[in-house]
PDB file of N, CA and C in Angstrom:
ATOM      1  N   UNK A   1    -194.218 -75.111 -47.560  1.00  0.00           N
ATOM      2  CA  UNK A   1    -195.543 -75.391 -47.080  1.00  0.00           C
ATOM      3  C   UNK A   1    -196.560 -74.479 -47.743  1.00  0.00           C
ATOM      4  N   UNK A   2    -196.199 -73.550 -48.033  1.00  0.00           N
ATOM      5  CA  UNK A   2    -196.949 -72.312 -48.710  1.00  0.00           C
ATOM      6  C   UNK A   2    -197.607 -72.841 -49.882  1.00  0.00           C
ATOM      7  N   UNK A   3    -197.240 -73.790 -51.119  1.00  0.00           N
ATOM      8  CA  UNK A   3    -197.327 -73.898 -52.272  1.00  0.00           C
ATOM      9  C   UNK A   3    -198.082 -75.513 -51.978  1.00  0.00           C
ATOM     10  N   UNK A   4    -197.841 -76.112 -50.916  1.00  0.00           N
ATOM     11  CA  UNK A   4    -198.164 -77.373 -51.238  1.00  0.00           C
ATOM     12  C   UNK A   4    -199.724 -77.419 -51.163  1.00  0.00           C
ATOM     13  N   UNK A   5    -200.351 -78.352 -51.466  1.00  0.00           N
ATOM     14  CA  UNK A   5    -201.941 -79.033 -50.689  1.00  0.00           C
ATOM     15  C   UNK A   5    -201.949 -79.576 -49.086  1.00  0.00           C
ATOM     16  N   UNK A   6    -201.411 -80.834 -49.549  1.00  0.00           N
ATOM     17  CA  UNK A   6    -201.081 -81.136 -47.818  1.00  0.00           C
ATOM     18  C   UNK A   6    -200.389 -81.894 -47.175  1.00  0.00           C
ATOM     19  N   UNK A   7    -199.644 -82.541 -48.597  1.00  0.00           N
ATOM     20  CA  UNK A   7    -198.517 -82.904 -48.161  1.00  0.00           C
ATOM     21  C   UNK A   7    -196.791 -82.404 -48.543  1.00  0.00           C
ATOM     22  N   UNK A   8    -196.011 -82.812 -47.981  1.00  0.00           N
ATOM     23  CA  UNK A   8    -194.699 -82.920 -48.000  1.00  0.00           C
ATOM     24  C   UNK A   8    -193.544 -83.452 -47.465  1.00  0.00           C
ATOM     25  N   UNK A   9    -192.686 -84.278 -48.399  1.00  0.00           N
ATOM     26  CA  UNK A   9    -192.095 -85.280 -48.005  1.00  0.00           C
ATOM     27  C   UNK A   9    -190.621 -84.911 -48.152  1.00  0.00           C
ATOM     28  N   UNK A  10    -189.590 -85.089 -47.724  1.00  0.00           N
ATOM     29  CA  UNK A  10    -188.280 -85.018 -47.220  1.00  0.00           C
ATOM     30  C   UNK A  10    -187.740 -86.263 -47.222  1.00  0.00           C
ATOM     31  N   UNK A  11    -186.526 -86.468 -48.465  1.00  0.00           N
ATOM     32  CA  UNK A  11    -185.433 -87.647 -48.542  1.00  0.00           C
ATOM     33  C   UNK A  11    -184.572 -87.281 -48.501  1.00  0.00           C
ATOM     34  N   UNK A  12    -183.478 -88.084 -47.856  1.00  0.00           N
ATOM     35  CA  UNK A  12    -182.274 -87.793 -48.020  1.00  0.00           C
ATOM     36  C   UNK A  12    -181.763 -89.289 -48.415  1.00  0.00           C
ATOM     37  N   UNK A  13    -180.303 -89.046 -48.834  1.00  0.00           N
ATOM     38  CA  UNK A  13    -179.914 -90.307 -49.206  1.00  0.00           C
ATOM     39  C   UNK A  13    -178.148 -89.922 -49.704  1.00  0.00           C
ATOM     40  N   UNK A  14    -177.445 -91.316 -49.751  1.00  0.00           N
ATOM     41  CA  UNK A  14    -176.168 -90.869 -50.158  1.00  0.00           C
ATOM     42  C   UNK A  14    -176.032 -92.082 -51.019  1.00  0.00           C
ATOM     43  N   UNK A  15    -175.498 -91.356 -52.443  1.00  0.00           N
ATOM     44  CA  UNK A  15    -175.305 -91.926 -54.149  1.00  0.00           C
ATOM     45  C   UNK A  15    -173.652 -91.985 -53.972  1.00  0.00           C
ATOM     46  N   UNK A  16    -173.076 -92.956 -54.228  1.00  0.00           N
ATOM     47  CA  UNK A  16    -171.359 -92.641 -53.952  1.00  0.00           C
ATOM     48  C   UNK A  16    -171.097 -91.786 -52.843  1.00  0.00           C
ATOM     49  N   UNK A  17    -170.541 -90.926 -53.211  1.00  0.00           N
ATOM     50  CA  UNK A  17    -169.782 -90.071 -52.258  1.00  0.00           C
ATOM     51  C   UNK A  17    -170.144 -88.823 -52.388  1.00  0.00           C
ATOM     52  N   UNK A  18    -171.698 -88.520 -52.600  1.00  0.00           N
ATOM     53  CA  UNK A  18    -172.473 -87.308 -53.049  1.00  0.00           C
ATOM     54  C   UNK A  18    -173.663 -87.882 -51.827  1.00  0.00           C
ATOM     55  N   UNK A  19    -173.735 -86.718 -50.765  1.00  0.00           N
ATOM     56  CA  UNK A  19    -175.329 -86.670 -50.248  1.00  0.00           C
ATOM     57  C   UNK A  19    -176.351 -85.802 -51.266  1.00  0.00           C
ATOM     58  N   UNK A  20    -177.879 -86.276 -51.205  1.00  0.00           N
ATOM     59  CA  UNK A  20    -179.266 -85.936 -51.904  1.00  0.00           C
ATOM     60  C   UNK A  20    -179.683 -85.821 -51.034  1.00  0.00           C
ATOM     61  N   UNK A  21    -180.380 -84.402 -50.866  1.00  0.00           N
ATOM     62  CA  UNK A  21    -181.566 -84.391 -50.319  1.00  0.00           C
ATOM     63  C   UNK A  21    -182.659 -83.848 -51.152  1.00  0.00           C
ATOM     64  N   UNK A  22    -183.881 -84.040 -51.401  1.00  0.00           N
ATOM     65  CA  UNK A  22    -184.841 -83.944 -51.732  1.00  0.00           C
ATOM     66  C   UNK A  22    -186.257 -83.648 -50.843  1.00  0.00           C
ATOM     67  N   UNK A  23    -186.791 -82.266 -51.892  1.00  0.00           N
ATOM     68  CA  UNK A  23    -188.004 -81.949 -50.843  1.00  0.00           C
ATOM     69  C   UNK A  23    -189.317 -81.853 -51.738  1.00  0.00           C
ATOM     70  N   UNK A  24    -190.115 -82.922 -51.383  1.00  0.00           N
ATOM     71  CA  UNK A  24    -191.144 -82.830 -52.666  1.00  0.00           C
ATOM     72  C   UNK A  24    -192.441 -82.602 -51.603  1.00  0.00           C
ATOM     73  N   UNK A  25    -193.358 -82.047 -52.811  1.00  0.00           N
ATOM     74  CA  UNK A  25    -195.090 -81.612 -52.285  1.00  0.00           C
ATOM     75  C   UNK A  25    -195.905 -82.214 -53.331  1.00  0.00           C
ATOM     76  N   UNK A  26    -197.090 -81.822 -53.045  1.00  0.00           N
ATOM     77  CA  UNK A  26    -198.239 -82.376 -53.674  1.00  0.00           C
ATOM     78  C   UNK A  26    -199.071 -80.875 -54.167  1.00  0.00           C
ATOM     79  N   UNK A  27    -198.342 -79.920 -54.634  1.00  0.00           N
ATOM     80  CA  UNK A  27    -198.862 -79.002 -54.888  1.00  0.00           C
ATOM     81  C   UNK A  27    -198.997 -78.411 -56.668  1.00  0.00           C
ATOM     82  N   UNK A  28    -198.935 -77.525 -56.982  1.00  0.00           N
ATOM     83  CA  UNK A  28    -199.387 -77.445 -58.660  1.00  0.00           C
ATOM     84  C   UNK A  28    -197.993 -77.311 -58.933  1.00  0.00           C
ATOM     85  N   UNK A  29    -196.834 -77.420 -58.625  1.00  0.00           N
ATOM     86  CA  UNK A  29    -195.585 -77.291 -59.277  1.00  0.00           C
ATOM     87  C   UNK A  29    -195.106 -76.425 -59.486  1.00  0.00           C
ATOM     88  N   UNK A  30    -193.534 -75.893 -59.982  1.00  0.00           N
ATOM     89  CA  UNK A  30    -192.667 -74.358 -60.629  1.00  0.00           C
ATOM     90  C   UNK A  30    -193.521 -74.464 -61.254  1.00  0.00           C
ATOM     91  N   UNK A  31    -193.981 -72.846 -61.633  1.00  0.00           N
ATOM     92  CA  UNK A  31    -194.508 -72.612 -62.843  1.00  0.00           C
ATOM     93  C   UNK A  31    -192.818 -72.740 -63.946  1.00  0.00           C
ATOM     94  N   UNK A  32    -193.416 -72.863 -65.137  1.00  0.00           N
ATOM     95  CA  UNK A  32    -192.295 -73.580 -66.383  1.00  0.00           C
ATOM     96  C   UNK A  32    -191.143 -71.891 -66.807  1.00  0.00           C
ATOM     97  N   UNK A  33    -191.482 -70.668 -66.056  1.00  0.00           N
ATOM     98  CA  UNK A  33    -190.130 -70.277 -66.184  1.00  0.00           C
ATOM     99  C   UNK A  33    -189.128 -70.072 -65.281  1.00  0.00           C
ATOM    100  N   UNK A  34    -189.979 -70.977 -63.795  1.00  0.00           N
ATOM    101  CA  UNK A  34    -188.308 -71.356 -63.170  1.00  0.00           C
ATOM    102  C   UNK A  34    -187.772 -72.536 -63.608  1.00  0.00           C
ATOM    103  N   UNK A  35    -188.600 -73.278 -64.209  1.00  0.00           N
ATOM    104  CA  UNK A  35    -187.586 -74.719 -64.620  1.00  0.00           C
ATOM    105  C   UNK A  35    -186.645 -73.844 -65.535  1.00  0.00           C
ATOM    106  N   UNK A  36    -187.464 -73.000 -66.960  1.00  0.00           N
ATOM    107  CA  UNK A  36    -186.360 -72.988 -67.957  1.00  0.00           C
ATOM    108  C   UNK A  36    -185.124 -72.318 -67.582  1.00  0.00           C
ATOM    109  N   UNK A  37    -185.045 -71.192 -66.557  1.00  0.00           N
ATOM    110  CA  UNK A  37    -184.280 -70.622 -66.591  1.00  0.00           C
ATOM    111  C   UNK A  37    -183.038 -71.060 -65.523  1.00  0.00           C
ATOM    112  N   UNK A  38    -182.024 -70.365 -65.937  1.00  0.00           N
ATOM    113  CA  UNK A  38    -180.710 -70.989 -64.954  1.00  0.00           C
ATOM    114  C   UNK A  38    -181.262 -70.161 -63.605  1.00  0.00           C
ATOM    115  N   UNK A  39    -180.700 -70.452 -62.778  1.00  0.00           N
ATOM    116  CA  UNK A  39    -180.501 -69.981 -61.154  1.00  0.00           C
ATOM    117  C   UNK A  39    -180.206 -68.267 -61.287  1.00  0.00           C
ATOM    118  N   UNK A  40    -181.140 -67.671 -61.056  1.00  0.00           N
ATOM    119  CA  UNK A  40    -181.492 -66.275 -60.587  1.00  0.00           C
ATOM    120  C   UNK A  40    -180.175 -65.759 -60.367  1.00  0.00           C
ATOM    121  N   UNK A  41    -180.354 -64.537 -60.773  1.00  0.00           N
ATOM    122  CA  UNK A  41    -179.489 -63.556 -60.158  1.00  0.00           C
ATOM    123  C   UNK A  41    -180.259 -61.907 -59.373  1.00  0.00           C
ATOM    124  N   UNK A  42    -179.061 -61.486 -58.450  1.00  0.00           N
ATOM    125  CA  UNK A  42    -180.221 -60.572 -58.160  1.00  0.00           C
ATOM    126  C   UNK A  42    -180.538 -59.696 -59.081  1.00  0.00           C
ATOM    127  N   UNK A  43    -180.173 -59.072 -60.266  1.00  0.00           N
ATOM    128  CA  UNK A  43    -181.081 -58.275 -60.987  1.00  0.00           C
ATOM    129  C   UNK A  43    -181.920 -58.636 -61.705  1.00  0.00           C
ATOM    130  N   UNK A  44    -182.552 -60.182 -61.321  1.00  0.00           N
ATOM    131  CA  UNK A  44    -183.792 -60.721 -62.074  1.00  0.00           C
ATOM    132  C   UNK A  44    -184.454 -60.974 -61.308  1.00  0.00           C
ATOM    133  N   UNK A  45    -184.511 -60.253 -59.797  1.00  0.00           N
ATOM    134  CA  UNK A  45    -185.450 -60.592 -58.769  1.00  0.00           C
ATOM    135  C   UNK A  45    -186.561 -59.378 -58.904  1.00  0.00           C
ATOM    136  N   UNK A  46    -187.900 -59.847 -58.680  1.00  0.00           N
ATOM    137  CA  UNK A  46    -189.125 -59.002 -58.960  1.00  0.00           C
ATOM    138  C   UNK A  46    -189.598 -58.786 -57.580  1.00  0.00           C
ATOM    139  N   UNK A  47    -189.701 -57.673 -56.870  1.00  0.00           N
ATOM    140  CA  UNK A  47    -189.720 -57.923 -55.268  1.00  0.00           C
ATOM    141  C   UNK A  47    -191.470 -57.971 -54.904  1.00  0.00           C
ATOM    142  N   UNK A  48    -192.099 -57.394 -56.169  1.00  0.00           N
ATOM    143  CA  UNK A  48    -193.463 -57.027 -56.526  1.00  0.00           C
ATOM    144  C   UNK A  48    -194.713 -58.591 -56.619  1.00  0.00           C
ATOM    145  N   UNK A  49    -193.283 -59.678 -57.281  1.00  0.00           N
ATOM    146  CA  UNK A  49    -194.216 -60.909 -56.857  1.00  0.00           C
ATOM    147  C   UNK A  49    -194.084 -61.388 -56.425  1.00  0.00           C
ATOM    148  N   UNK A  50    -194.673 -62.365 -55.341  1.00  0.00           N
ATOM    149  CA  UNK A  50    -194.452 -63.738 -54.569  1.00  0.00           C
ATOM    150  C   UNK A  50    -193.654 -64.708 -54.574  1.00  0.00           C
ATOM    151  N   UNK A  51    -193.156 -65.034 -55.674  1.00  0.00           N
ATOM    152  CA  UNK A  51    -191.935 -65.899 -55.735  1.00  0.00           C
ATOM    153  C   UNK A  51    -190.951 -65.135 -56.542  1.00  0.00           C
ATOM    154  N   UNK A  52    -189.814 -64.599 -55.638  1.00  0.00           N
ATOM    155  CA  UNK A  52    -188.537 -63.603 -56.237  1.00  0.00           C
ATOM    156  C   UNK A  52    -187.558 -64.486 -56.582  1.00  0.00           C
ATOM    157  N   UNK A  53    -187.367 -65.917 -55.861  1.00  0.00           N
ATOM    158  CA  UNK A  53    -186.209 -66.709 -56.381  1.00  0.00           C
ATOM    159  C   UNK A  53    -184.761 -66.082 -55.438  1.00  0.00           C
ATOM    160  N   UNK A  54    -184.966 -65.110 -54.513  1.00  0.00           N
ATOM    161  CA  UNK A  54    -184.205 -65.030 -53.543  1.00  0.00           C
ATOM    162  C   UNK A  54    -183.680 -66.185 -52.863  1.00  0.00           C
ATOM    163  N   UNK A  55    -184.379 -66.614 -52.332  1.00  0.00           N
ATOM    164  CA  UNK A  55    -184.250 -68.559 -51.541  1.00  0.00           C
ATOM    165  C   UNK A  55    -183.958 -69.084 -52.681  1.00  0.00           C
ATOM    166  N   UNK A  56    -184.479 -69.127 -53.889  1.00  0.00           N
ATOM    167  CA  UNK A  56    -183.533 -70.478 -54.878  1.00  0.00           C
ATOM    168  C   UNK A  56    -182.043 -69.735 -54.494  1.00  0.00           C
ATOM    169  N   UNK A  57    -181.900 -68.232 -54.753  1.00  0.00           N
ATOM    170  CA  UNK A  57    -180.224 -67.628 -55.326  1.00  0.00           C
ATOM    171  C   UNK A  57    -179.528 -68.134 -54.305  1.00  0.00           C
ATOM    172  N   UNK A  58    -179.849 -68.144 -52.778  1.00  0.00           N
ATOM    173  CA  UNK A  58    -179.195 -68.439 -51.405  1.00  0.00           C
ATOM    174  C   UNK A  58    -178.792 -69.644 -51.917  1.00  0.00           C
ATOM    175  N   UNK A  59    -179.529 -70.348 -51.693  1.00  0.00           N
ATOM    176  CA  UNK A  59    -179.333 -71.853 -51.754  1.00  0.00           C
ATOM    177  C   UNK A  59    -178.542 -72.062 -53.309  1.00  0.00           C
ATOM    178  N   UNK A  60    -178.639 -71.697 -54.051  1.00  0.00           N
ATOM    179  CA  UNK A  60    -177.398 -71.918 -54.821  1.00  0.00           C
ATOM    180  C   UNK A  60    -176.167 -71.553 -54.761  1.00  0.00           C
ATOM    181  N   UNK A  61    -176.279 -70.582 -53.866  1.00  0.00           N
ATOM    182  CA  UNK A  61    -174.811 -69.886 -53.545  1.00  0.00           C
ATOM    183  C   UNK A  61    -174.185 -70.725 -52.322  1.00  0.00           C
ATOM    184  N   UNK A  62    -175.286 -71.428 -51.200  1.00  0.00           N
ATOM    185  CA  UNK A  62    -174.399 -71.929 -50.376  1.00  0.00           C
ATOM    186  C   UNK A  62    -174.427 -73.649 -51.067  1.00  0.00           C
ATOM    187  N   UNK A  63    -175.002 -73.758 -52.132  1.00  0.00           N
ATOM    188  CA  UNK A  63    -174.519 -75.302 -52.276  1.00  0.00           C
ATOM    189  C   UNK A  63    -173.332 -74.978 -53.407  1.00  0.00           C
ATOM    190  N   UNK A  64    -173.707 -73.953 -53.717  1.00  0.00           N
ATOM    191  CA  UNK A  64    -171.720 -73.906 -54.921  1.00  0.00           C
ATOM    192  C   UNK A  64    -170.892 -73.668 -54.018  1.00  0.00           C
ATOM    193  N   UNK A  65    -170.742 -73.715 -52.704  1.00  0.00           N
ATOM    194  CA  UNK A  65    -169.771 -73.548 -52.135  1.00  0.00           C
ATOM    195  C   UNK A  65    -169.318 -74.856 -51.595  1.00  0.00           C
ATOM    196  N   UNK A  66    -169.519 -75.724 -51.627  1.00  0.00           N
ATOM    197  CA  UNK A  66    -169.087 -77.125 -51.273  1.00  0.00           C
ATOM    198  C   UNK A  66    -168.817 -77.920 -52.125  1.00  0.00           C
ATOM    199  N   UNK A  67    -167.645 -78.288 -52.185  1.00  0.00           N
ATOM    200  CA  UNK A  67    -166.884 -78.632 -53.621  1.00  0.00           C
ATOM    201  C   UNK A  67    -165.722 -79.721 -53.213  1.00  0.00           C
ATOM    202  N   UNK A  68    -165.543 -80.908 -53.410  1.00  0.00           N
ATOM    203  CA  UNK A  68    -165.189 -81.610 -53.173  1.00  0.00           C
ATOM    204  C   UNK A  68    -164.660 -82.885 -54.747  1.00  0.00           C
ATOM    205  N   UNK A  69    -163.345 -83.119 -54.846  1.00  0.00           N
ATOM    206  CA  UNK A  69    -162.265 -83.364 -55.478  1.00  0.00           C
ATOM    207  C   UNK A  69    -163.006 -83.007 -56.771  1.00  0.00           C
ATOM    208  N   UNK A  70    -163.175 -81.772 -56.889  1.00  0.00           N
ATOM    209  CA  UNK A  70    -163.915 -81.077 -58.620  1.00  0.00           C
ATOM    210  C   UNK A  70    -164.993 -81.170 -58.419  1.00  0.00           C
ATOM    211  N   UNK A  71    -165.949 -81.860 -57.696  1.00  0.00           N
ATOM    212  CA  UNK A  71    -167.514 -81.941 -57.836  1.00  0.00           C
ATOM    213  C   UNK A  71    -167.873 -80.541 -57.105  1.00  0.00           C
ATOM    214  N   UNK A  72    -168.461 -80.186 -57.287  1.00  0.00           N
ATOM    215  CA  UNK A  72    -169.311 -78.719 -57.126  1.00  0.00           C
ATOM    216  C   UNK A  72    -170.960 -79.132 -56.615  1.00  0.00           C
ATOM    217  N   UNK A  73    -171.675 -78.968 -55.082  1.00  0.00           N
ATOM    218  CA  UNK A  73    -172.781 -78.798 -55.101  1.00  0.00           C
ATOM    219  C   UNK A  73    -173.668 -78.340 -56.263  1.00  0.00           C
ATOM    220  N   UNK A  74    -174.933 -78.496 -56.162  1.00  0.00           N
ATOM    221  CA  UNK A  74    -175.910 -77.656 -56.482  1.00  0.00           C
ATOM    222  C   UNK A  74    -177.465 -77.814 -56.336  1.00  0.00           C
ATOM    223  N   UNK A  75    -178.319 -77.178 -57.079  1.00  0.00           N
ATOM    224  CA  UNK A  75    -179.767 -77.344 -56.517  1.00  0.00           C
ATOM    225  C   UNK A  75    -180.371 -77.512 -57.903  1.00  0.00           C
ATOM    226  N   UNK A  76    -181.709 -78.220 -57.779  1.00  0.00           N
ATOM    227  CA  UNK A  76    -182.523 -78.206 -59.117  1.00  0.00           C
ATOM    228  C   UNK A  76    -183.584 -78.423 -58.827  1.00  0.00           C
ATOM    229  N   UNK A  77    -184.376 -77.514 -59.870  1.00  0.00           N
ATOM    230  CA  UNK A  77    -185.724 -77.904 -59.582  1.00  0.00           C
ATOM    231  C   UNK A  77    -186.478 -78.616 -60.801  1.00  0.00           C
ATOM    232  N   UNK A  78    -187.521 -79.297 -60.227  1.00  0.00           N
ATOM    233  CA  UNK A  78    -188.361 -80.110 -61.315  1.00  0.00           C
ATOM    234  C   UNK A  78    -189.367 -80.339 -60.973  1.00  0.00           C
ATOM    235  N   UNK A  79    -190.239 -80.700 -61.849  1.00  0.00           N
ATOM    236  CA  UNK A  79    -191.922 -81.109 -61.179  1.00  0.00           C
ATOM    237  C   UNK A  79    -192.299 -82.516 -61.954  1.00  0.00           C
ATOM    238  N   UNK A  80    -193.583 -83.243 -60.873  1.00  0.00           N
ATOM    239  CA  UNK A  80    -193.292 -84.229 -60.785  1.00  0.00           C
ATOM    240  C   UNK A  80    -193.447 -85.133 -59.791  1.00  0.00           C
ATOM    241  N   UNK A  81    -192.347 -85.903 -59.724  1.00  0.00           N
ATOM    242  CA  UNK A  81    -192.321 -86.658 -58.279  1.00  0.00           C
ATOM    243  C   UNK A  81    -192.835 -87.440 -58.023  1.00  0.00           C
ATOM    244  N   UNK A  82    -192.676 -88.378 -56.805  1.00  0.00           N
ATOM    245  CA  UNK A  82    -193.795 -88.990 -55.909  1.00  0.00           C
ATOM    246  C   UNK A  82    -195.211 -88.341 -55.968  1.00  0.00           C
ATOM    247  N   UNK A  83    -194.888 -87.414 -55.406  1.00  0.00           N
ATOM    248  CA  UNK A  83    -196.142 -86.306 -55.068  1.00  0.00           C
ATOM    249  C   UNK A  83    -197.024 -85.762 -56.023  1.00  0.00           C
ATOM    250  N   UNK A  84    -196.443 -85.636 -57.528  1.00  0.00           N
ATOM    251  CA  UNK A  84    -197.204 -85.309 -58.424  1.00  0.00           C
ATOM    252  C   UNK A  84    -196.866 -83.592 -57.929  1.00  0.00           C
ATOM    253  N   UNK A  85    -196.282 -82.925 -57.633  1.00  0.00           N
ATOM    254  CA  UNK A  85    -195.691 -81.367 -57.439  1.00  0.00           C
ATOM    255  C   UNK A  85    -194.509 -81.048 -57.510  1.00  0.00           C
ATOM    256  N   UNK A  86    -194.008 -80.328 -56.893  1.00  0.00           N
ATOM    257  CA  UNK A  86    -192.506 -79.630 -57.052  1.00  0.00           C
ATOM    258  C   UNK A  86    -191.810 -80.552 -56.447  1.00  0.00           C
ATOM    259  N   UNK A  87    -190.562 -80.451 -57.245  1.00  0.00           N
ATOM    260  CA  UNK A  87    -189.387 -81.434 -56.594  1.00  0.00           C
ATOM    261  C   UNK A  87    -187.947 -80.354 -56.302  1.00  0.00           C
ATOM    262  N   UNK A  88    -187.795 -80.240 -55.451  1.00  0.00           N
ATOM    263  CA  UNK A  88    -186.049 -79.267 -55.027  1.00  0.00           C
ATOM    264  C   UNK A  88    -185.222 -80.264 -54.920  1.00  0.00           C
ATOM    265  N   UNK A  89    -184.137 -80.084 -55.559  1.00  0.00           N
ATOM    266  CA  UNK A  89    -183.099 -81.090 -55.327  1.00  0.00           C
ATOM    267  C   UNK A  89    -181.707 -80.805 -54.588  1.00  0.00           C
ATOM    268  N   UNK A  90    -180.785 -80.680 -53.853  1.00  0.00           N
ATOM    269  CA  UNK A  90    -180.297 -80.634 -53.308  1.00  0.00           C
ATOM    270  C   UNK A  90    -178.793 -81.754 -53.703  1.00  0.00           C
ATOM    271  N   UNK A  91    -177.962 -81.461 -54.226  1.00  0.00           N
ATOM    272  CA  UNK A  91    -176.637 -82.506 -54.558  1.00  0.00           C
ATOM    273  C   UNK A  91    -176.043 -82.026 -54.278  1.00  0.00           C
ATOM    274  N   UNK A  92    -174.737 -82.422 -53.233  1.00  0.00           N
ATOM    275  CA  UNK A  92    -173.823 -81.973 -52.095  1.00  0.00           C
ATOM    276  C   UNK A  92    -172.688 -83.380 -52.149  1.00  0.00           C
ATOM    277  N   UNK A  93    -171.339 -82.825 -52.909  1.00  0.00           N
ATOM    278  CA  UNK A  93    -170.298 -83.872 -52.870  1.00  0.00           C
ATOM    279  C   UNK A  93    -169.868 -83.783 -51.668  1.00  0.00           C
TER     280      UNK A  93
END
């Protein structure tokens, strides 16, 4: 809610035997070096700015933990969307 304008929308959905959820806004988007970069670790967390990527690292750690016949969760981000802002993605076998 922090990043958006004023909206935000929430999908979920199930592709085969993989649930999606998706959380999109209408806000200015990742700036382009969280797209480029892989999923944070903590010694690339900056505690000094506003977005540390703590909450991306969580959430990648609890969606690599659900793993089902080889498929492996995970999260992604992109901008874009419906909304024309950030898109979080959420893929959970």
């Amino acid at each position: 809610m922090r990043y958006c304008k004023t909206s935000i929308k929430v999908k979920a959905f199930q592709q085969g035997e993989t649930l999606i959820v998706k959380i999109l806004d209408d806000g200015a988007g990742y700036p382009e070096n969280m797209l480029d970069k892989l999923m944070p670790t903590p010694s690339t967390f900056n505690m000094t700015m506003s977005r540390t990527g703590l909450g991306l690292y969580f959430a990648q750690l609890i969606a690599s933990k659900h793993i089902q016949d080889g498929n492996v969760g995970k999260i992604q981000l992109e901008n874009g969307g419906e909304l024309d802002g950030s898109v979080f993605t959420l893929t959970l076998p």
